[in-house]
C-alpha atoms as a PDB file:
ATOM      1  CA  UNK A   1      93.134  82.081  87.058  1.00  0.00           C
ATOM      2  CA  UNK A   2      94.147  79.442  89.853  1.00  0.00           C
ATOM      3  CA  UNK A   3      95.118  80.913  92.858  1.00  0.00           C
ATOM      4  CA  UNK A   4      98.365  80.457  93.955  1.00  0.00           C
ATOM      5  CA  UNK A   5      99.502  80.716  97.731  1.00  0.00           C
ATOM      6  CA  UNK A   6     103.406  80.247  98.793  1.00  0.00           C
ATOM      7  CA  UNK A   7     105.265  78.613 101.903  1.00  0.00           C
ATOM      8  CA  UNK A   8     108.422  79.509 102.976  1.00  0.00           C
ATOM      9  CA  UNK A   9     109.506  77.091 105.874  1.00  0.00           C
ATOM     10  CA  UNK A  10     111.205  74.139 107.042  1.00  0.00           C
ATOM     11  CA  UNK A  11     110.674  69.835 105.618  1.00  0.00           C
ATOM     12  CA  UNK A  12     109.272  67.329 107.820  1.00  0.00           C
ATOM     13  CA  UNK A  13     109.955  64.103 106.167  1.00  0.00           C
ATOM     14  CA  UNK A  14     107.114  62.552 108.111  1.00  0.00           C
ATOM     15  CA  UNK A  15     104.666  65.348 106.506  1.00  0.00           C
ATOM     16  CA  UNK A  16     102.828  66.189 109.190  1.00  0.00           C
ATOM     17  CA  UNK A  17     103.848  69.659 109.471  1.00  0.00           C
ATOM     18  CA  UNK A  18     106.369  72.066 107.738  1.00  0.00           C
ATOM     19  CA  UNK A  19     106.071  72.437 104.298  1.00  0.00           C
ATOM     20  CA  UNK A  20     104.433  69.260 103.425  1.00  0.00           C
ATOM     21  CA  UNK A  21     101.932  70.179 105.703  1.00  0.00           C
ATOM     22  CA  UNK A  22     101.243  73.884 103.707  1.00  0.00           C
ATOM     23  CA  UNK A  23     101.181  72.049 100.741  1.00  0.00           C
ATOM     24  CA  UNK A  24      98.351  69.681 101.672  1.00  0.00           C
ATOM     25  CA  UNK A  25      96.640  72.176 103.098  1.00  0.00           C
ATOM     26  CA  UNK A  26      97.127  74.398 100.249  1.00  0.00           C
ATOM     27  CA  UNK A  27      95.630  71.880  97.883  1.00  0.00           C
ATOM     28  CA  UNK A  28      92.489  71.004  99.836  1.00  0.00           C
ATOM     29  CA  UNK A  29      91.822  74.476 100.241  1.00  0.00           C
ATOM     30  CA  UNK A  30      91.689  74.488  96.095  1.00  0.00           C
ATOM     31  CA  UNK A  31      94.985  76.520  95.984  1.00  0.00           C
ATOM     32  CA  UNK A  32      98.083  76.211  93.600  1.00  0.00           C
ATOM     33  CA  UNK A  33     101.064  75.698  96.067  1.00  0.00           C
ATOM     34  CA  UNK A  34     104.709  76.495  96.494  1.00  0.00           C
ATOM     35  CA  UNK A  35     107.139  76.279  98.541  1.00  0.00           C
ATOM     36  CA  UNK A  36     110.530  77.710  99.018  1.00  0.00           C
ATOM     37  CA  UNK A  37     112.762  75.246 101.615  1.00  0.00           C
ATOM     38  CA  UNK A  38     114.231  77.303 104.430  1.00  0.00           C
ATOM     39  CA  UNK A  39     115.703  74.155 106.665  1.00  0.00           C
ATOM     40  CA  UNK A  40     115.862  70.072 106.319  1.00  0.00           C
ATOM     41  CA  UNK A  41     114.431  68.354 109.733  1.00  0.00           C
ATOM     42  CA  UNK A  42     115.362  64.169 110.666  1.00  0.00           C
ATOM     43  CA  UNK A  43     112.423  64.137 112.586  1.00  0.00           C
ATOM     44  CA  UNK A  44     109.355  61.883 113.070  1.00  0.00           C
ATOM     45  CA  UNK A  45     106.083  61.974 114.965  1.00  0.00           C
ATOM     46  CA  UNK A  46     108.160  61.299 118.401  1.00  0.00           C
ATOM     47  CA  UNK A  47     111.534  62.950 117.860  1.00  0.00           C
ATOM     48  CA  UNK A  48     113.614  65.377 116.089  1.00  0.00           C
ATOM     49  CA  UNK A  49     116.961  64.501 115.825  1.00  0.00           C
ATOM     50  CA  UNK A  50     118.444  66.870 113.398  1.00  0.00           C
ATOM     51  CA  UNK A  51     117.766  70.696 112.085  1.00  0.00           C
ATOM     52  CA  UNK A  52     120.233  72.189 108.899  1.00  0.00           C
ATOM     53  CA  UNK A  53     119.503  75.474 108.160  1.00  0.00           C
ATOM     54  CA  UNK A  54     119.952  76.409 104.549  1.00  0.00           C
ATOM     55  CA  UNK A  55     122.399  79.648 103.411  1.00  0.00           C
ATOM     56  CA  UNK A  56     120.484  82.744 103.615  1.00  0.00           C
ATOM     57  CA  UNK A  57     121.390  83.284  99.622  1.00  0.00           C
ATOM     58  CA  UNK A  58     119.607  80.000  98.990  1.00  0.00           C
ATOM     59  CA  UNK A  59     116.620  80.690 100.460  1.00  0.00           C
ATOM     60  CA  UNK A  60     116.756  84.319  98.491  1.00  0.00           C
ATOM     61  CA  UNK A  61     117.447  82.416  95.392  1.00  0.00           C
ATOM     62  CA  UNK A  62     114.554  80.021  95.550  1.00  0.00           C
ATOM     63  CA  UNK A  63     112.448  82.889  96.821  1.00  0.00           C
ATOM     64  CA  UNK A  64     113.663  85.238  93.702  1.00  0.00           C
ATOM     65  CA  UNK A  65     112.650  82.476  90.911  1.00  0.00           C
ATOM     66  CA  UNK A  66     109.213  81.676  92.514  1.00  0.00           C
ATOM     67  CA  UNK A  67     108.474  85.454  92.568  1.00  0.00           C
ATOM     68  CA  UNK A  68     109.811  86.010  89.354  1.00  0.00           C
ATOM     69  CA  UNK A  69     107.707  83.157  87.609  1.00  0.00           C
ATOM     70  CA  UNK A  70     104.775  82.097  89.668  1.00  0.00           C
ATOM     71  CA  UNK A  71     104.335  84.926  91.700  1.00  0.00           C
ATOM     72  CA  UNK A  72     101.404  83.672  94.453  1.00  0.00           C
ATOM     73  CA  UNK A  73      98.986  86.044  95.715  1.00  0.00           C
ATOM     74  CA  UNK A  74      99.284  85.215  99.703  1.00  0.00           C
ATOM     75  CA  UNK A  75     102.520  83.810 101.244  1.00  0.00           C
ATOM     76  CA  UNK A  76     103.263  82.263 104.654  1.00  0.00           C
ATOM     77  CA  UNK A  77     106.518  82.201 106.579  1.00  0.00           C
ATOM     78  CA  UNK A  78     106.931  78.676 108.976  1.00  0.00           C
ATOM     79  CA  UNK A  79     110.265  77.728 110.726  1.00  0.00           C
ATOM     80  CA  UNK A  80     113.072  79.612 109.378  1.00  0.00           C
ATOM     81  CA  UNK A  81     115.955  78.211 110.931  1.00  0.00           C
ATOM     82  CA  UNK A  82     117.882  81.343 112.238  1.00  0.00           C
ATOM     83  CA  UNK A  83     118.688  85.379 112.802  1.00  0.00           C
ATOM     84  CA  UNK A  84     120.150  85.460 109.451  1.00  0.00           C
ATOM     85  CA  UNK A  85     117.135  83.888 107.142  1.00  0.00           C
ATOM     86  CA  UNK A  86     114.640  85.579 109.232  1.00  0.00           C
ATOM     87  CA  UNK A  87     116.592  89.225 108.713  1.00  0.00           C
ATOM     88  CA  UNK A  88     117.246  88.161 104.437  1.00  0.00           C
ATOM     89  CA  UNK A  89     113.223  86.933 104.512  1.00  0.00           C
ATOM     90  CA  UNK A  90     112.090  90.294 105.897  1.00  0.00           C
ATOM     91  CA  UNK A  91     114.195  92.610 103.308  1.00  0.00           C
ATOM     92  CA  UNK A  92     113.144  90.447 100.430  1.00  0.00           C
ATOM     93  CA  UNK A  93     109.307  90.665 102.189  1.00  0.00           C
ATOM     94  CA  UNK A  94     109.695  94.739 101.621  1.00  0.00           C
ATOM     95  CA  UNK A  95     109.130  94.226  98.103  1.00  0.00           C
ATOM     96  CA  UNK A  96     105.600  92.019  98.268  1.00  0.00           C
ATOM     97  CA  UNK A  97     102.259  93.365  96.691  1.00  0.00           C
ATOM     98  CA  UNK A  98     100.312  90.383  98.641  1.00  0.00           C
ATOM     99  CA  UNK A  99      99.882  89.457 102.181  1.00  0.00           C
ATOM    100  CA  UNK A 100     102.403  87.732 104.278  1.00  0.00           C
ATOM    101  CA  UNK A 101     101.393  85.431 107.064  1.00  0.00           C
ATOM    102  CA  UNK A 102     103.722  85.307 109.646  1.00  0.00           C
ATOM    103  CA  UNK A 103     103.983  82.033 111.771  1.00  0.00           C
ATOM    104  CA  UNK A 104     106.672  82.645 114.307  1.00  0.00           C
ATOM    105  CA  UNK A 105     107.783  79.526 115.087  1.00  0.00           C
ATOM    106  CA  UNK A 106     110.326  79.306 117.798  1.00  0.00           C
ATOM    107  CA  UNK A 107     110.234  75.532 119.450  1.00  0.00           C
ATOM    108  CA  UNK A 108     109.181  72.571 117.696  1.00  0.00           C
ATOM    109  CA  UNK A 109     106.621  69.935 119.030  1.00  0.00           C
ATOM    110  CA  UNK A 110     109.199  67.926 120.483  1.00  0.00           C
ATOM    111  CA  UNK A 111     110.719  70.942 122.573  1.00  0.00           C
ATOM    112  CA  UNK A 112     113.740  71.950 120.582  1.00  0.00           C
ATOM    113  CA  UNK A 113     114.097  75.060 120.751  1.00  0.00           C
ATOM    114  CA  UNK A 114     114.789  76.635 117.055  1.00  0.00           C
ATOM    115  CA  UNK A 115     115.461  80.202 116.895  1.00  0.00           C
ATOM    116  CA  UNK A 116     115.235  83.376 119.755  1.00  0.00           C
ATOM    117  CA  UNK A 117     112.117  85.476 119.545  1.00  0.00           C
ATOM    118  CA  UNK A 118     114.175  88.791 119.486  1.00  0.00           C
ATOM    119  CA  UNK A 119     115.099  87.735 115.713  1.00  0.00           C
ATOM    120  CA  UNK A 120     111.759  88.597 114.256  1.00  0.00           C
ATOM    121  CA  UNK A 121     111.416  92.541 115.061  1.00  0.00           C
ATOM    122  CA  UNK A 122     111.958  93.068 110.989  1.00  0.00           C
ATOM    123  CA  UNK A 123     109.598  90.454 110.024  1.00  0.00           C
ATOM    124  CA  UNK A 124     106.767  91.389 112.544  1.00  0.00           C
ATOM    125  CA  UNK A 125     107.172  94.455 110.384  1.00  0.00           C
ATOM    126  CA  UNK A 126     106.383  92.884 107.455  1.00  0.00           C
ATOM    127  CA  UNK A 127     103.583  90.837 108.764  1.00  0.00           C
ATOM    128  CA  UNK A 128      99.799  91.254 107.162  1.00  0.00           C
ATOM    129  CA  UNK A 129      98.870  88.876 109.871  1.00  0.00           C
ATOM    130  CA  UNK A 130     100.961  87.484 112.763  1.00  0.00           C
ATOM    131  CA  UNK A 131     100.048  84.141 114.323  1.00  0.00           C
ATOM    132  CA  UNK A 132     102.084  83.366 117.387  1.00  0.00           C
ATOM    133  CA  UNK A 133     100.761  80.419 119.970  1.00  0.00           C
ATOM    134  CA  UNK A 134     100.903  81.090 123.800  1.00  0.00           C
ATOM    135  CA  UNK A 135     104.606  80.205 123.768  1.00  0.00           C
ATOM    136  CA  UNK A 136     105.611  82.486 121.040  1.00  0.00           C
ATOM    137  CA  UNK A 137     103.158  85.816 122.311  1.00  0.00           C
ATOM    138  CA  UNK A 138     105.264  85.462 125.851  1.00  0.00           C
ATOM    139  CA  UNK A 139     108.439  85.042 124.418  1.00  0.00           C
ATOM    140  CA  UNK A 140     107.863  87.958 121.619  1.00  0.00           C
ATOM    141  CA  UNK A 141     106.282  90.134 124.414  1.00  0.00           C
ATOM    142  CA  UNK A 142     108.209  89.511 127.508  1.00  0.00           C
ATOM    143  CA  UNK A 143     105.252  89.208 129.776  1.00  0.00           C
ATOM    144  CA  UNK A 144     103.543  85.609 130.248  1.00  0.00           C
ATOM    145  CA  UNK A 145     100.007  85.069 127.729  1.00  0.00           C
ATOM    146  CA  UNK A 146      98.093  82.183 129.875  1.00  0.00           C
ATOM    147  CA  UNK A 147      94.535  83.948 129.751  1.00  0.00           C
ATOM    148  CA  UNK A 148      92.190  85.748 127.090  1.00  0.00           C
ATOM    149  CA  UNK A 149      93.141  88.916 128.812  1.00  0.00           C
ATOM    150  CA  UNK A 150      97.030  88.509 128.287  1.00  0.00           C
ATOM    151  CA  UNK A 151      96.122  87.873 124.799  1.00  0.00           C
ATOM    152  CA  UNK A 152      94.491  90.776 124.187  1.00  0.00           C
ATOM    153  CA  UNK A 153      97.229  92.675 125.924  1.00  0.00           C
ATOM    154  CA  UNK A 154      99.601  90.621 124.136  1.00  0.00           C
ATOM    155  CA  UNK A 155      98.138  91.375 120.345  1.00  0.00           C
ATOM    156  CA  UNK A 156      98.219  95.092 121.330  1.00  0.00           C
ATOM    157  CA  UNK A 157     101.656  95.014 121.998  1.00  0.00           C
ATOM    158  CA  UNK A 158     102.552  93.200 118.652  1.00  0.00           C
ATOM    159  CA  UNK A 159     100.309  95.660 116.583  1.00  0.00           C
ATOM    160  CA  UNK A 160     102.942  98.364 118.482  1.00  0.00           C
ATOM    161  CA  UNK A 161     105.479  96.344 117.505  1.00  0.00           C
ATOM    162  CA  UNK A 162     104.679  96.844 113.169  1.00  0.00           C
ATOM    163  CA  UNK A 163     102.062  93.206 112.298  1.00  0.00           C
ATOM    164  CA  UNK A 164      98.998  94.609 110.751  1.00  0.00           C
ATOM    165  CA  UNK A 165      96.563  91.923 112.465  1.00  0.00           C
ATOM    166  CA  UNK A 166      97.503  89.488 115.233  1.00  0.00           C
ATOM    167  CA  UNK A 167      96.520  86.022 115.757  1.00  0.00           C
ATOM    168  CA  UNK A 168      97.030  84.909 119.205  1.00  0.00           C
ATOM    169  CA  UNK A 169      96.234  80.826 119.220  1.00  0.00           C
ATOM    170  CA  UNK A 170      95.076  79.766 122.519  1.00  0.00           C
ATOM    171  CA  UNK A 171      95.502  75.986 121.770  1.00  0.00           C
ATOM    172  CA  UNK A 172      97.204  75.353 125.230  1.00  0.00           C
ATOM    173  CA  UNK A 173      95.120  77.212 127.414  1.00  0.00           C
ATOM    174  CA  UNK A 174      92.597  75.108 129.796  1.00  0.00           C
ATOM    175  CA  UNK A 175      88.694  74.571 128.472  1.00  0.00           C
ATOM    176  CA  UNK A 176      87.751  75.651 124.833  1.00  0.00           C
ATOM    177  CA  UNK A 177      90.102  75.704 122.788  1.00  0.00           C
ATOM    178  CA  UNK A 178      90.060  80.003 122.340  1.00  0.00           C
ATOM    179  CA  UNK A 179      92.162  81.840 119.454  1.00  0.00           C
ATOM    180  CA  UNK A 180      92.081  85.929 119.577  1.00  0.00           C
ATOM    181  CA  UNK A 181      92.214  88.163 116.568  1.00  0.00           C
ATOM    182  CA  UNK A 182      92.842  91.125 117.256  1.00  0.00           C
ATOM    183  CA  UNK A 183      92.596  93.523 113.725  1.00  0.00           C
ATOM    184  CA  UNK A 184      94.732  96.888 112.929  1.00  0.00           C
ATOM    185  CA  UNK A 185      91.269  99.295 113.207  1.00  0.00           C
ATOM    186  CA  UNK A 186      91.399  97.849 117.131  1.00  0.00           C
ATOM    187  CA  UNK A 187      88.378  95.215 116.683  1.00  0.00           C
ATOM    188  CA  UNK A 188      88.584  91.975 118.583  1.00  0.00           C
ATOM    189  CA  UNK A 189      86.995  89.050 117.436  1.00  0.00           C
ATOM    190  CA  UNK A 190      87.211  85.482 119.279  1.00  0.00           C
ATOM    191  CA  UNK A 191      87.378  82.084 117.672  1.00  0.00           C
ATOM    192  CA  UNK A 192      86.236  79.198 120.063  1.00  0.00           C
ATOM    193  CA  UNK A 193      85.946  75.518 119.745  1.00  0.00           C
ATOM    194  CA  UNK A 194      85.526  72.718 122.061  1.00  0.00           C
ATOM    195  CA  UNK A 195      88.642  70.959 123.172  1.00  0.00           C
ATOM    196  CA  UNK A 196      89.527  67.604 121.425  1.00  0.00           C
ATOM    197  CA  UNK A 197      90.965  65.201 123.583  1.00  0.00           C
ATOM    198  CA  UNK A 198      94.073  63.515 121.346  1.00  0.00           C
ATOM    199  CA  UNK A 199      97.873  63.765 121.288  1.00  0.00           C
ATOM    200  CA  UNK A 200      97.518  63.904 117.625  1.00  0.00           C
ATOM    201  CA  UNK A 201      98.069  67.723 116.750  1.00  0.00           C
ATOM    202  CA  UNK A 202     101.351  67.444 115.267  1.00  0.00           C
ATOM    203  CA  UNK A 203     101.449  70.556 112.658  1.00  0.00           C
ATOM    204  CA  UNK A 204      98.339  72.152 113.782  1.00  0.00           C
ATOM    205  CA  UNK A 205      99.844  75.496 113.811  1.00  0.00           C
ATOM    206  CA  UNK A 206     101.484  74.930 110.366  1.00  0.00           C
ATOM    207  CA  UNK A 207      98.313  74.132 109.105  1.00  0.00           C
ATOM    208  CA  UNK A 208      95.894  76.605 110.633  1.00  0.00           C
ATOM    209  CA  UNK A 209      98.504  79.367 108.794  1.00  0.00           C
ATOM    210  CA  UNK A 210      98.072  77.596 105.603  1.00  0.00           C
ATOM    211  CA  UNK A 211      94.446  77.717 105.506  1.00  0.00           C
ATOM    212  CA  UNK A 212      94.393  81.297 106.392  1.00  0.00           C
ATOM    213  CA  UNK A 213      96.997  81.799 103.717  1.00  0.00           C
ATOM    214  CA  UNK A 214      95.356  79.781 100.881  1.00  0.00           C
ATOM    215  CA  UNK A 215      92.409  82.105 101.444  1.00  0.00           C
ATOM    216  CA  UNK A 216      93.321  84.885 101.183  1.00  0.00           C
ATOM    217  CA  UNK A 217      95.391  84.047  97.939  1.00  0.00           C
ATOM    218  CA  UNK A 218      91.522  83.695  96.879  1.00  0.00           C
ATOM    219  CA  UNK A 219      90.319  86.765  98.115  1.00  0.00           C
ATOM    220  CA  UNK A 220      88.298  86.293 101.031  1.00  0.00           C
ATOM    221  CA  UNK A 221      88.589  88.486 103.757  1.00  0.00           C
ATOM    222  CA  UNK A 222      90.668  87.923 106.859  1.00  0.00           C
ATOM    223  CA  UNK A 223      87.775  87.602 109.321  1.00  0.00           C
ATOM    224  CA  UNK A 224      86.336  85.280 106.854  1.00  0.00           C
ATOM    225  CA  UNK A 225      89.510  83.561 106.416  1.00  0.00           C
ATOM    226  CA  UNK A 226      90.506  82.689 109.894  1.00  0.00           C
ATOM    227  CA  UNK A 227      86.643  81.273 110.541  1.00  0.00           C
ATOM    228  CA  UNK A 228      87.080  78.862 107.615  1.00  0.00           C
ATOM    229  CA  UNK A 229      90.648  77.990 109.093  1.00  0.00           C
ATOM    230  CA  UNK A 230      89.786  77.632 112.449  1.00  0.00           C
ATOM    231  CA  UNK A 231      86.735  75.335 111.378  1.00  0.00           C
ATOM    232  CA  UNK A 232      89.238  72.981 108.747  1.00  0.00           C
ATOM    233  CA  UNK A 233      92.193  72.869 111.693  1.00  0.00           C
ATOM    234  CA  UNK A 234      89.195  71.523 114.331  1.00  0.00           C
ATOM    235  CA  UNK A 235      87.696  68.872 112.075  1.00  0.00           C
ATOM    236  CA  UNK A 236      91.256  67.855 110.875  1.00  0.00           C
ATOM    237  CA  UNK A 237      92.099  66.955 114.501  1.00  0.00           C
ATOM    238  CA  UNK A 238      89.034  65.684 115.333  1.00  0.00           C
ATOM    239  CA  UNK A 239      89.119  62.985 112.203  1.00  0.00           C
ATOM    240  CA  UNK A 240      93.666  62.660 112.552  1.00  0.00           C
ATOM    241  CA  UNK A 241      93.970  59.621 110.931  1.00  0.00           C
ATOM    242  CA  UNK A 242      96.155  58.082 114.251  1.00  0.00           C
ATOM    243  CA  UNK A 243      99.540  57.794 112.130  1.00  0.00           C
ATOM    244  CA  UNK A 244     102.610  57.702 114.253  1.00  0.00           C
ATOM    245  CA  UNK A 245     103.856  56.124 117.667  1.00  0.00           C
ATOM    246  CA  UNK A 246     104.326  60.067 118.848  1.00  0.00           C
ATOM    247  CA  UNK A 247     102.087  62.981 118.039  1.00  0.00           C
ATOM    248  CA  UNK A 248     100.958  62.173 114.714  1.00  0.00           C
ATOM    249  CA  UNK A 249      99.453  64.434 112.270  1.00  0.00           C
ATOM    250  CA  UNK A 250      96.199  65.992 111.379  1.00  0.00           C
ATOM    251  CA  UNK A 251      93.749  64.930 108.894  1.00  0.00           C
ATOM    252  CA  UNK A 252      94.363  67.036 105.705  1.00  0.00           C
ATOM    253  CA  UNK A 253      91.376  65.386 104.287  1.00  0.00           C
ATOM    254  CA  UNK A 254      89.372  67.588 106.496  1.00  0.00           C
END
């Protein structure tokens, strides 16, 4: 049977990250995709203008008849727009018999600041795998991440805090480009790759979620799955195909 592997997160209309970013990724990864809509962005490669959260009931709604139908074996959470969606996301996530990806996303490329960090306690909880970026670790554990060390003391703290597994992406930190994973038995494992020099990483964090998502909806082991992730999300910036007068997007060719 086709795998399938679910998104539940914001629309970028310029597809580079978001849903329509998932949903590539999904595909190329050889995954059936859907996608439950959580907010509407007006945003492009250089701005974002406008966010419109949906009603928590609609998100629950869309969520229901996915589950009810098609229901996917792996699911990722993106942007989610506010307190309320996050706290109706996390009830309804009590109730999964697959793992739930947790993206935590709190700013947007462009700055804008979309919802708190103290919103997500419940959904941390819920988390199979939690993948916060330098930005989101400091926020979600009040000290500052800048270093492998405040990583490591960073994905302890969130494994305290109820996620299973932590991801900590090191994307922003000088040199190599150095992502910590940091397991529920207590192992650590390190995922490096050589820094590529481009502004082009618009929905790199959206995408490197997907691809962890989309394998484990096949099967493959989480060690295994962030590996193949981190390998796709490094070649699709190296190859972005330059789109945008901004921070365009990856290549989801990859």
């Amino acid at each position: 049977m086709l795998p399938v592997a679910l998104t539940v997160a914001g629309s970028d209309p310029s597809g580079g990250a978001g849903l329509q970013a998932d949903l590539k990724t999904f595909h190329q990864f050889g995954v059936y995709g859907e996608a439950v809509v959580t907010l509407i962005t007006v945003q492009n490669t250089f701005s974002l203008e406008r966010v419109e959260t949906l009603a928590p009931d609609l998100v629950l709604a869309q969520l229901c008849a996915v589950l009810s139908d098609i229901p996917p074996r792996a699911a990722k959470t993106g942007a989610l727009g506010n307190a309320a969606v996050i706290e109706a996301v996390a009830e309804a996530a009590k109730t999964f018999e697959f793992p739930l990806v947790v993206d935590p996303v709190m700013i947007s490329k462009h700055g804008a600041r979309l919802v708190e960090a103290a919103s997500f306690g419940r959904l941390i909880e819920r988390a199979y795998l939690l993948t916060p970026n330098l930005y989101e670790a400091s926020a979600l554990v009040g000290f500052t991440v800048d270093n492998r060390d405040s990583m490591h003391r960073a994905a302890e703290k969130l494994i305290g805090m109820g996620a299973r597994n932590v991801l900590v992406k090191g994307g922003h930190l000088p040199g190599d480009a150095l992502d910590l994973l940091y397991l529920e038995g207590g192992d650590v494992q390190d995922f490096s790759a050589a820094r590529i020099d481009t502004p082009h990483t618009h929905g790199t964090g959206c995408t490197y979620s997907a691809a962890i998502t989309a394998e484990l909806a096949k099967g493959t082991g989480l060690l295994q799955a962030v590996s193949l992730a981190k390998t796709f999300v490094t070649e699709a910036i190296r190859s972005n195909p330059g789109l945008g007068h901004g921070a365009g997007p990856l290549n989801h060719f990859a």
